[in-house]
Structure formats: C-alpha cells, structure tokens
PDB file of N, CA and C in Angstrom:
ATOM      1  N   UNK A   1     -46.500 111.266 113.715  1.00  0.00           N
ATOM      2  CA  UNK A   1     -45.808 110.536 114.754  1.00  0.00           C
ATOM      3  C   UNK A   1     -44.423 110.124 114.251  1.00  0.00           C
ATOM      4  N   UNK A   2     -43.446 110.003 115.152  1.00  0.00           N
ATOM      5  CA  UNK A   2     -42.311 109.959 114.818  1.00  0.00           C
ATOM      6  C   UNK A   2     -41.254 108.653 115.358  1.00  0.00           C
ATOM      7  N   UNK A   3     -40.957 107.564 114.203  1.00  0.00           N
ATOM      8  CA  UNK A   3     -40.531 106.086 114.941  1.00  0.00           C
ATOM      9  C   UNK A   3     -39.575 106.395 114.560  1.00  0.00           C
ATOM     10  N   UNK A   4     -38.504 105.452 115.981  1.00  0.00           N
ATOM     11  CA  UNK A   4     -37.259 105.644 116.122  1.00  0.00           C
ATOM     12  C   UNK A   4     -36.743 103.952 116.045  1.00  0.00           C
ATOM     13  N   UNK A   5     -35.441 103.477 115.550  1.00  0.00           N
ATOM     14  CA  UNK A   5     -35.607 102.310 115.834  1.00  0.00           C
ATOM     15  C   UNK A   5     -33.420 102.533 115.817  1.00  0.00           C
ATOM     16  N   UNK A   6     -33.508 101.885 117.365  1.00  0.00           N
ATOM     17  CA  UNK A   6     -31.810 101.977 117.242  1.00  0.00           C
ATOM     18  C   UNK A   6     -31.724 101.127 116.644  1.00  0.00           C
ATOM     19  N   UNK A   7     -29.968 101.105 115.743  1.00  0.00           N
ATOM     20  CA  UNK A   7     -29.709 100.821 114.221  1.00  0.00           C
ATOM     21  C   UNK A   7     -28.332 100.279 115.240  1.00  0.00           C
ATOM     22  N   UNK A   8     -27.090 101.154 115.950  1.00  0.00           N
ATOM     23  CA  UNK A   8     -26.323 101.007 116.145  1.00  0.00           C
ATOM     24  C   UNK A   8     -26.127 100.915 118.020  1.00  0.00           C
ATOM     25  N   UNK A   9     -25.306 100.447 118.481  1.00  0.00           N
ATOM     26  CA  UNK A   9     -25.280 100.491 120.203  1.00  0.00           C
ATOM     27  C   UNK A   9     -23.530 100.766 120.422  1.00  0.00           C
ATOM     28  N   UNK A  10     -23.034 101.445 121.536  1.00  0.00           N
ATOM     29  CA  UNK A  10     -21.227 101.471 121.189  1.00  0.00           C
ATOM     30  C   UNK A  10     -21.503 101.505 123.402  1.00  0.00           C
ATOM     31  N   UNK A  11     -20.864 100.657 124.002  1.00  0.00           N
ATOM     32  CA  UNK A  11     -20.344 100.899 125.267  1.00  0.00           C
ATOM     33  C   UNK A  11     -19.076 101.008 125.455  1.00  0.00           C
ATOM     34  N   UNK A  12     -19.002 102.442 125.721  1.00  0.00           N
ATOM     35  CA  UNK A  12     -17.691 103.057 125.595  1.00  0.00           C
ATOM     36  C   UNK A  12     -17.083 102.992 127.325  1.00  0.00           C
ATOM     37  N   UNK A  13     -15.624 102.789 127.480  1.00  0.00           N
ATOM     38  CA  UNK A  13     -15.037 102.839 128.586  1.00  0.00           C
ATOM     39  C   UNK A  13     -14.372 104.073 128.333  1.00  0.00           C
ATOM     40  N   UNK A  14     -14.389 105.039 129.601  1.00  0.00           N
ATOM     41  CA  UNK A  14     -13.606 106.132 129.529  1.00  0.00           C
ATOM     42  C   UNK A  14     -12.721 106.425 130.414  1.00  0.00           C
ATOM     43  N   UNK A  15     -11.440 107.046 129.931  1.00  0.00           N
ATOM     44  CA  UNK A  15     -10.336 106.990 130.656  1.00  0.00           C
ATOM     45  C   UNK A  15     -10.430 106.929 132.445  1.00  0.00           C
ATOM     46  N   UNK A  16     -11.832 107.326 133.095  1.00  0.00           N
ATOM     47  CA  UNK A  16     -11.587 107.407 134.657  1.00  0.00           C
ATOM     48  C   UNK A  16     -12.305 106.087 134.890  1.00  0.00           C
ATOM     49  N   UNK A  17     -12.621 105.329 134.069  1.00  0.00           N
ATOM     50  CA  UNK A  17     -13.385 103.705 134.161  1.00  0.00           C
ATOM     51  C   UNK A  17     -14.773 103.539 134.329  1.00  0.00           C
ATOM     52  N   UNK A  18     -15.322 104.970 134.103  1.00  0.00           N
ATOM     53  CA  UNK A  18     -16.389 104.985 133.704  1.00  0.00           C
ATOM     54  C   UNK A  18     -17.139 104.458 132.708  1.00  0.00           C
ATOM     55  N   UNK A  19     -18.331 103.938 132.418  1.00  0.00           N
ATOM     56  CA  UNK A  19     -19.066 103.655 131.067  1.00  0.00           C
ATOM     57  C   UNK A  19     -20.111 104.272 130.755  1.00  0.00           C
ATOM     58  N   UNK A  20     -20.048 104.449 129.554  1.00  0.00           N
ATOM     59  CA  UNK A  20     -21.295 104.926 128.887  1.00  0.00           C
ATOM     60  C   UNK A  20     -21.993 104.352 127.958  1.00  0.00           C
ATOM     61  N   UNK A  21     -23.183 104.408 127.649  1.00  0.00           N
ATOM     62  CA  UNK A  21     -23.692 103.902 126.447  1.00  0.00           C
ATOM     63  C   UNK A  21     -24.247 104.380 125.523  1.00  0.00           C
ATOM     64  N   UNK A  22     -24.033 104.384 124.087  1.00  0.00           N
ATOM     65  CA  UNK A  22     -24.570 105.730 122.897  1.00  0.00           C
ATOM     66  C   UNK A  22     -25.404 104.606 122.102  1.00  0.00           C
ATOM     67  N   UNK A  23     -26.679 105.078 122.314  1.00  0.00           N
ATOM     68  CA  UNK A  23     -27.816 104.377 120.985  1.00  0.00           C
ATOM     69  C   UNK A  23     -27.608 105.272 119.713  1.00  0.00           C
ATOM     70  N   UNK A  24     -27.853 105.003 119.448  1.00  0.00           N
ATOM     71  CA  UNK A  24     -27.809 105.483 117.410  1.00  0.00           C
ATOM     72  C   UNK A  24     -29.245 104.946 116.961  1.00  0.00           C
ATOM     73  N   UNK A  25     -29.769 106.212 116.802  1.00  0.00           N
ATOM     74  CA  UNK A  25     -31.147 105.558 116.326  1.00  0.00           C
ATOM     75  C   UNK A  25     -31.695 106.256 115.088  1.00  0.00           C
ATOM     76  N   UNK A  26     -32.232 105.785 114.020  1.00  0.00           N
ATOM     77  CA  UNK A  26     -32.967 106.006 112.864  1.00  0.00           C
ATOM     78  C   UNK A  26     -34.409 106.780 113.170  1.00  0.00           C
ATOM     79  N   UNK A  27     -34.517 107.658 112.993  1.00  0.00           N
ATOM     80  CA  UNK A  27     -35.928 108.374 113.065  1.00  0.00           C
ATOM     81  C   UNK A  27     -36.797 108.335 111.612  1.00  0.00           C
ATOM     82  N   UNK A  28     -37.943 109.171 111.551  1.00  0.00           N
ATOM     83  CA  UNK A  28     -38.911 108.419 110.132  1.00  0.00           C
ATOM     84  C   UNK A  28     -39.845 109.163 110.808  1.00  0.00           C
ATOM     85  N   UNK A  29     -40.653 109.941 110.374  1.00  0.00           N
ATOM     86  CA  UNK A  29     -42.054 110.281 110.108  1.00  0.00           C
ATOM     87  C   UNK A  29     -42.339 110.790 108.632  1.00  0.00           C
ATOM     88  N   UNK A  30     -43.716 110.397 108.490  1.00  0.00           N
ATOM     89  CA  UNK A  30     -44.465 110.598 107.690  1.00  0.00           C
ATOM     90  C   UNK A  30     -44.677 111.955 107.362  1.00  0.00           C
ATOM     91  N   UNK A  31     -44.879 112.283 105.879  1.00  0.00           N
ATOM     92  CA  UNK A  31     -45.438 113.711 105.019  1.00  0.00           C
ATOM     93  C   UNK A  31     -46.962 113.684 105.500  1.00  0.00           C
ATOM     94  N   UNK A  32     -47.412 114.664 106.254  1.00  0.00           N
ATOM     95  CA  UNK A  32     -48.671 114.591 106.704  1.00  0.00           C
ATOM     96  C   UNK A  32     -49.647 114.774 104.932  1.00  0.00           C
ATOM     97  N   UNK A  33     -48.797 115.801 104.054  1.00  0.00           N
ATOM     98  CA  UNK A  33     -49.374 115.925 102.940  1.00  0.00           C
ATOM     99  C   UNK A  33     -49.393 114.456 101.722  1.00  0.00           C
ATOM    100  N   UNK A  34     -48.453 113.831 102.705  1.00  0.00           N
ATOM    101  CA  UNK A  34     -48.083 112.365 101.258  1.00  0.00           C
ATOM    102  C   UNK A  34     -47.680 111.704 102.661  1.00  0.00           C
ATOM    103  N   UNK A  35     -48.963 110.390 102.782  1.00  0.00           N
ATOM    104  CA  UNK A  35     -48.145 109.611 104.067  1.00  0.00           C
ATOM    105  C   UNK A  35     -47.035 108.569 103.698  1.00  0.00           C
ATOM    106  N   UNK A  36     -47.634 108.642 102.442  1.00  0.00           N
ATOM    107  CA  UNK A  36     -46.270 107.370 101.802  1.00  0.00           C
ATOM    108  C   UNK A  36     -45.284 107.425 101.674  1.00  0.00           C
ATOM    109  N   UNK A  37     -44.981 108.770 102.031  1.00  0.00           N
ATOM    110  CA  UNK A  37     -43.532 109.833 101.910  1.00  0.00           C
ATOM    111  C   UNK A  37     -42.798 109.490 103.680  1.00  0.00           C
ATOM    112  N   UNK A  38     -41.679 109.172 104.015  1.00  0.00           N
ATOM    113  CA  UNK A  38     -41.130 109.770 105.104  1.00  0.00           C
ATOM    114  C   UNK A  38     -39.640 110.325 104.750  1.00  0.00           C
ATOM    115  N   UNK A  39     -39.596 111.242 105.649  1.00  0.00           N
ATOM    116  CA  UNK A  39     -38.362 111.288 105.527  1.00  0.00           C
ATOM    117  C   UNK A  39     -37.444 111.152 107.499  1.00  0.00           C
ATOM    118  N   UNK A  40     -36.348 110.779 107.325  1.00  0.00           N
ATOM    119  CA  UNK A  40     -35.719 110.645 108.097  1.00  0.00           C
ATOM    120  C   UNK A  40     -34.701 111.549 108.960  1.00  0.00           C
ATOM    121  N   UNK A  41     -34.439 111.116 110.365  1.00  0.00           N
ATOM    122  CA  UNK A  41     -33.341 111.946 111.369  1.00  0.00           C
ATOM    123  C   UNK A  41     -32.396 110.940 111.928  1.00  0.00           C
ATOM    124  N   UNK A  42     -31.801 111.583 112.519  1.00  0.00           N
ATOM    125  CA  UNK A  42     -31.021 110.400 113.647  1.00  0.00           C
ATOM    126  C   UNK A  42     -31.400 111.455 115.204  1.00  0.00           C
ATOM    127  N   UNK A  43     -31.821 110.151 115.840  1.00  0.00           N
ATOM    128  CA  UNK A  43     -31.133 110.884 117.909  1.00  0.00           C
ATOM    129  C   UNK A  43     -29.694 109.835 118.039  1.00  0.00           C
ATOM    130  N   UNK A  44     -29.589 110.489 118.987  1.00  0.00           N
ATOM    131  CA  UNK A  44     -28.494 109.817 119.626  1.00  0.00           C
ATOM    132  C   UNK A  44     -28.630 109.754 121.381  1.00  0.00           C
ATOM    133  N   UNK A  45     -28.948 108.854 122.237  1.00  0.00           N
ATOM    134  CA  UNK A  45     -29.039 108.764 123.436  1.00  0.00           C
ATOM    135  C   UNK A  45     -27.900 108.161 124.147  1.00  0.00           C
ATOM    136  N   UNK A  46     -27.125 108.760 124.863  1.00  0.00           N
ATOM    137  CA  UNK A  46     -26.521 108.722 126.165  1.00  0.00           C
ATOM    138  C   UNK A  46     -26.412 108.737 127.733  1.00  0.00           C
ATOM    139  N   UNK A  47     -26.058 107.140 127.639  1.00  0.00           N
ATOM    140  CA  UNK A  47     -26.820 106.765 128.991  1.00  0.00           C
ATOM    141  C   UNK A  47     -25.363 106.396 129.864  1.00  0.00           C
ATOM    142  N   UNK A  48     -25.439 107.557 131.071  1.00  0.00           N
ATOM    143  CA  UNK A  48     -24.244 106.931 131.767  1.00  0.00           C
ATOM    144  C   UNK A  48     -24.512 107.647 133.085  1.00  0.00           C
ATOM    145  N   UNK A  49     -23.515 107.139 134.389  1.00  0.00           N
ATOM    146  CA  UNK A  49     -24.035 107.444 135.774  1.00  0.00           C
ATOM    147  C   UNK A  49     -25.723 107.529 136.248  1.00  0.00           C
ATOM    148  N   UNK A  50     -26.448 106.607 135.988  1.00  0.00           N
ATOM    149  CA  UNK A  50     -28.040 107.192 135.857  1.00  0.00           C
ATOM    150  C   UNK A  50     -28.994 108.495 135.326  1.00  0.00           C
ATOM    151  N   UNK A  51     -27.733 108.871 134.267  1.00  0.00           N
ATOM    152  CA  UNK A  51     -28.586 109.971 133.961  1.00  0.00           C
ATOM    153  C   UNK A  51     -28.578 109.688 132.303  1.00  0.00           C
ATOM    154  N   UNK A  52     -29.932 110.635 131.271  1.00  0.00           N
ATOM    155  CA  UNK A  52     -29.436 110.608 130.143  1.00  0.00           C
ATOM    156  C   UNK A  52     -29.935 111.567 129.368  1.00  0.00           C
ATOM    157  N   UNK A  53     -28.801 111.611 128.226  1.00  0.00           N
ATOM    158  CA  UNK A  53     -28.900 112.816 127.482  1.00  0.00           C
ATOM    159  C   UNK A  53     -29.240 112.187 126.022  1.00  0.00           C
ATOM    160  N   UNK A  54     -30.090 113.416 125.533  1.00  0.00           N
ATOM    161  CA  UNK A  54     -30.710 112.798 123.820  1.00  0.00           C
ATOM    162  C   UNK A  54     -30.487 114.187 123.541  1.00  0.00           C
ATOM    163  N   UNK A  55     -30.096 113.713 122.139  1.00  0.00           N
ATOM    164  CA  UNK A  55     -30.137 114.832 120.928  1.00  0.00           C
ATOM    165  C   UNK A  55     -31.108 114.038 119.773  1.00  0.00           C
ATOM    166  N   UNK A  56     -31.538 115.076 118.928  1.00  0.00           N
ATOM    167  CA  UNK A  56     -32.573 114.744 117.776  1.00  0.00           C
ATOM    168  C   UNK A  56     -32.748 115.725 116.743  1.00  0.00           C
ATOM    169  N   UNK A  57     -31.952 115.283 115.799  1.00  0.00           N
ATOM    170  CA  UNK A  57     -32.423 115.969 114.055  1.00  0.00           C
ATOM    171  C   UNK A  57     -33.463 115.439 113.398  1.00  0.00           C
ATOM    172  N   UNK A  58     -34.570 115.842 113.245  1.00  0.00           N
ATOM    173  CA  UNK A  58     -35.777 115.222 112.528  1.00  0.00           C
ATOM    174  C   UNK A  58     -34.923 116.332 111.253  1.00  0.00           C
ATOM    175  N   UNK A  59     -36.075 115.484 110.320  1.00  0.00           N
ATOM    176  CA  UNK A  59     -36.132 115.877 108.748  1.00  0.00           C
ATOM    177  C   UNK A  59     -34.464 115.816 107.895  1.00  0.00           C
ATOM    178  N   UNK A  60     -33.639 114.923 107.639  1.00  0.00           N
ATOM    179  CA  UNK A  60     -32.168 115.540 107.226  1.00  0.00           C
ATOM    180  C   UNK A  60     -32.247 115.207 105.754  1.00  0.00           C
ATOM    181  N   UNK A  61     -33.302 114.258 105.671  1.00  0.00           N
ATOM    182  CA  UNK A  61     -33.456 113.720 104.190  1.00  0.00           C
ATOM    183  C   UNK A  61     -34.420 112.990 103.788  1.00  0.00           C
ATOM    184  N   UNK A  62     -34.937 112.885 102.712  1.00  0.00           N
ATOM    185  CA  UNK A  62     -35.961 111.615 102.128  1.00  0.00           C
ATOM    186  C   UNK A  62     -35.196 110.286 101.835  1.00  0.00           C
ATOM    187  N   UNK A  63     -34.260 110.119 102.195  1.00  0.00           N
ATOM    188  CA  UNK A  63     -33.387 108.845 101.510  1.00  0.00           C
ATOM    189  C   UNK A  63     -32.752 108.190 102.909  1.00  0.00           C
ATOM    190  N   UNK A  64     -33.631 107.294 102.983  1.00  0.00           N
ATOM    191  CA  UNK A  64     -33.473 106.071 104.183  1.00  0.00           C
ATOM    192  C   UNK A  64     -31.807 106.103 104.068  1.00  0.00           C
ATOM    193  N   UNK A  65     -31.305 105.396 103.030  1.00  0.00           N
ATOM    194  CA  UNK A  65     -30.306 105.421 102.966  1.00  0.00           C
ATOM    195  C   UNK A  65     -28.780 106.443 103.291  1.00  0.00           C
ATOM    196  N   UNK A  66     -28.836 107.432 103.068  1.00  0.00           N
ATOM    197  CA  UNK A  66     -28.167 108.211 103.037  1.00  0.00           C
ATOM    198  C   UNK A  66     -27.933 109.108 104.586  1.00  0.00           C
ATOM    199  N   UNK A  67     -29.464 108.731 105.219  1.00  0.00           N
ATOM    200  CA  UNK A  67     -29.237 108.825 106.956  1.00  0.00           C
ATOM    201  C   UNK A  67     -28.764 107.643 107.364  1.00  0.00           C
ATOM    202  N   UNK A  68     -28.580 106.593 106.626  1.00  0.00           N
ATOM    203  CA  UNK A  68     -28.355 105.178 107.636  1.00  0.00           C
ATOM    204  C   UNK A  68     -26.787 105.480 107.688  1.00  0.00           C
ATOM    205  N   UNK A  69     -26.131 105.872 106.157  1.00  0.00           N
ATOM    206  CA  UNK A  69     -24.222 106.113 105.926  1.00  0.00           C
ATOM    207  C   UNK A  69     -24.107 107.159 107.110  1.00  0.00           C
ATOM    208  N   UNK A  70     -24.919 108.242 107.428  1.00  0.00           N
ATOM    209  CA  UNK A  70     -24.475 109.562 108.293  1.00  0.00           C
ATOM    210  C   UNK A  70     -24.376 108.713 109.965  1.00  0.00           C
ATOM    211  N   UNK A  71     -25.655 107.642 110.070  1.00  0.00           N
ATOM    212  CA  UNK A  71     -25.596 107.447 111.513  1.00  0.00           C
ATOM    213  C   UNK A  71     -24.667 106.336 111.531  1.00  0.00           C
ATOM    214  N   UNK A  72     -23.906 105.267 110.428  1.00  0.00           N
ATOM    215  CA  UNK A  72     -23.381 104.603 110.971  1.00  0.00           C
ATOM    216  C   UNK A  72     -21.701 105.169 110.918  1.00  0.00           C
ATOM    217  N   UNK A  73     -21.389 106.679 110.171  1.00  0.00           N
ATOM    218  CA  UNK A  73     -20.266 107.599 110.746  1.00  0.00           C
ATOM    219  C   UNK A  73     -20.201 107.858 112.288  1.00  0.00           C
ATOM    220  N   UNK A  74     -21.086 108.368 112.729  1.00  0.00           N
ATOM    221  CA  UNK A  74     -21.260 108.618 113.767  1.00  0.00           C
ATOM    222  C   UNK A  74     -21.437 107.338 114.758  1.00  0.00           C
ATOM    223  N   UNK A  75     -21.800 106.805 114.452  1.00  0.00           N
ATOM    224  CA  UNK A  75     -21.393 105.181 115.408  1.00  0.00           C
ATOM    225  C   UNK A  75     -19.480 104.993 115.641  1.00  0.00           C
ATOM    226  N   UNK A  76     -19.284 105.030 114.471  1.00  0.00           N
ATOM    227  CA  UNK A  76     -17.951 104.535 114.045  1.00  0.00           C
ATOM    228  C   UNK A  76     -16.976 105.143 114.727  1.00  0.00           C
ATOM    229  N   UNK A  77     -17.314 106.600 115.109  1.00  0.00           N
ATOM    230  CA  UNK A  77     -16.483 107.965 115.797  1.00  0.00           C
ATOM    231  C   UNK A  77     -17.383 107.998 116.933  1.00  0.00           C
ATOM    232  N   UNK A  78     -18.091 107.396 117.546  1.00  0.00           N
ATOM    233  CA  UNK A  78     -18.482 107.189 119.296  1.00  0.00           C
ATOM    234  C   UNK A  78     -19.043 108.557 118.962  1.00  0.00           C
ATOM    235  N   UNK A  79     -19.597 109.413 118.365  1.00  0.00           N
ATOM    236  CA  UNK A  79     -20.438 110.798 118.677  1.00  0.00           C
ATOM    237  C   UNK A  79     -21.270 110.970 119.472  1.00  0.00           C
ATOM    238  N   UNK A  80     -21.113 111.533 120.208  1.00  0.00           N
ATOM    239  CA  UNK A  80     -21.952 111.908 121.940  1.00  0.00           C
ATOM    240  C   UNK A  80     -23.260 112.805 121.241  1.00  0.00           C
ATOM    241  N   UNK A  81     -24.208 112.621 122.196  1.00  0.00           N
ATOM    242  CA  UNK A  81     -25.035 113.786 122.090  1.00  0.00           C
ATOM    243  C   UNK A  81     -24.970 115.241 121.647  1.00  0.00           C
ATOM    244  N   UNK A  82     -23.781 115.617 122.381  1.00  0.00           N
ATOM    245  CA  UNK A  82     -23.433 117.013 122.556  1.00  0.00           C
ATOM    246  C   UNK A  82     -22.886 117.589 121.283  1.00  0.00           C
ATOM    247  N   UNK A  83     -22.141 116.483 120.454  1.00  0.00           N
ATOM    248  CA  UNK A  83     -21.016 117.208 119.649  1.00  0.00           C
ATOM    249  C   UNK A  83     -22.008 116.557 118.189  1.00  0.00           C
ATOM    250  N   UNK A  84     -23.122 115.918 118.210  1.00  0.00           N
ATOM    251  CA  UNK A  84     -24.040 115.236 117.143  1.00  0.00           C
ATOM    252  C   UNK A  84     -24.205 116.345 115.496  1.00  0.00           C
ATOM    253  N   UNK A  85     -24.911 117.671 116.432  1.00  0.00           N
ATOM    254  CA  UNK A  85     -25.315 118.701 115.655  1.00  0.00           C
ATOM    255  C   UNK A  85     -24.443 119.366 114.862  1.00  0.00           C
ATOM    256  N   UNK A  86     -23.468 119.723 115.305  1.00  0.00           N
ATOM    257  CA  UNK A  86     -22.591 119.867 114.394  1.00  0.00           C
ATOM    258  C   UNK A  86     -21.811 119.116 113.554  1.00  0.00           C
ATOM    259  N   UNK A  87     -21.655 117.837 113.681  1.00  0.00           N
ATOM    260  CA  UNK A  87     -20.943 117.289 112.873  1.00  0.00           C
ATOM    261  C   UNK A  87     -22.101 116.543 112.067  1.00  0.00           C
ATOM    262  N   UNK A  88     -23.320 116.376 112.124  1.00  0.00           N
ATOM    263  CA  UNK A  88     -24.015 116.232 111.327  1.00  0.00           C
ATOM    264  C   UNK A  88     -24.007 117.418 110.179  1.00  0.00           C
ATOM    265  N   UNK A  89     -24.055 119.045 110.815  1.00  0.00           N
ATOM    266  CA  UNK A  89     -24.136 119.754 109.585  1.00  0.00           C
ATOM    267  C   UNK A  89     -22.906 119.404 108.694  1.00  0.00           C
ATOM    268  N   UNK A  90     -21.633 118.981 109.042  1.00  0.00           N
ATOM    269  CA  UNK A  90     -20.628 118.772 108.050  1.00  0.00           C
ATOM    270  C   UNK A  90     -21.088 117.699 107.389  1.00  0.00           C
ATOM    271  N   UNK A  91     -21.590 116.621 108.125  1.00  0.00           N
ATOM    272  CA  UNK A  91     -22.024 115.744 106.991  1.00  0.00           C
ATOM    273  C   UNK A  91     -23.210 115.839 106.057  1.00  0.00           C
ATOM    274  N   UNK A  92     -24.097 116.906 106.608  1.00  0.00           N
ATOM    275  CA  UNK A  92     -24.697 117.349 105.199  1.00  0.00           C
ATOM    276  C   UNK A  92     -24.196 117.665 104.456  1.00  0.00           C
ATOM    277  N   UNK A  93     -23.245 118.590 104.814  1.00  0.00           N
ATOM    278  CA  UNK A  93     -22.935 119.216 103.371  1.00  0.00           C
ATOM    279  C   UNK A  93     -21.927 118.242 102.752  1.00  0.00           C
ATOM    280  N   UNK A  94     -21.485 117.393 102.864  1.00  0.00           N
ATOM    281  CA  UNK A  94     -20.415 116.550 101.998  1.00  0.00           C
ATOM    282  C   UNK A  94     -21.447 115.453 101.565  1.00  0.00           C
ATOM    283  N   UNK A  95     -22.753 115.323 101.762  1.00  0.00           N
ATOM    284  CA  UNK A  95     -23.696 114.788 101.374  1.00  0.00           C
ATOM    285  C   UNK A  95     -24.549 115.380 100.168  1.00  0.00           C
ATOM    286  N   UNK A  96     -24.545 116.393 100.124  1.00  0.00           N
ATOM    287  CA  UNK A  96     -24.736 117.324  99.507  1.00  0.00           C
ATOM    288  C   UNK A  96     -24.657 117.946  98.136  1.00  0.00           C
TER     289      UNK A  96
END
C-alpha cells in the first residue's frame, strides 16, 4: 500500500485570473520483501476549474530525505503535473 502525505501546497494566480492549486505530496511504500524498508515518490495534484490532474513517480529512492530536497524544488518552481516527469529525471541525475 502506498501513503501519500502533502508536504507542500502553492495557489498559483495565472495571467487570465485564473487559480490553481498544486499539492506536493511525499509517497512511501513498503519492501514487500523487507517491510521496514520504504522507499519513496512524489505526486503532484492539480486542482483548477473543477477538474484535476495527478502525476506519480513511485520508487525514486530509499532516502526520505533526498525525495523531500527533489519535492521541495519542485514546490519552489510551481511544477505542474505535466512538466513533473521530466524534470524529475534531471533531478535524478544531479542527485545521482
């Protein structure tokens, strides 16, 4: 099973005066082979005009830490759903 717990929240105004809202959330499941083991993802949910969009990287690392620095980049730079996946792979690899 897989717990999510938002870490970060950003309500963004956009140039036509629209709003949106981006959760930043910490993911975590358990090594079915070692439960004492988790390792971690980030989603990212976007909630705007009544509709919403999620993205989700399970597995990016065993180090709580080192997903918390990636999701609170991505807080910091408003990262949408859409554009998450890729700029997560850059931040693997400079993690790396």
């Amino acid at each position: 099973m897989i717990k999510a717990q938002v870490v970060f929240s950003n309500e963004v105004v956009l140039e036509d005066k629209r709003s949106m809202k981006l959760d930043y959330c910490l993911t975590e499941k358990e090594l079915e082979s070692n439960p004492t083991t988790s390792y971690y993802g980030i989603r990212i949910t976007k909630h705007m005009d009544n509709q919403v969009e999620t993205e989700e990287v399970c597995g990016i690392s065993y180090s709580k830490d080192t997903v918390l620095s990636m999701l609170k980049k991505l807080f910091q730079h408003e990262v949408t759903p859409i554009s998450m996946v890729e700029i997560l792979d850059d931040l693997v690899t400079q993690y790396s």
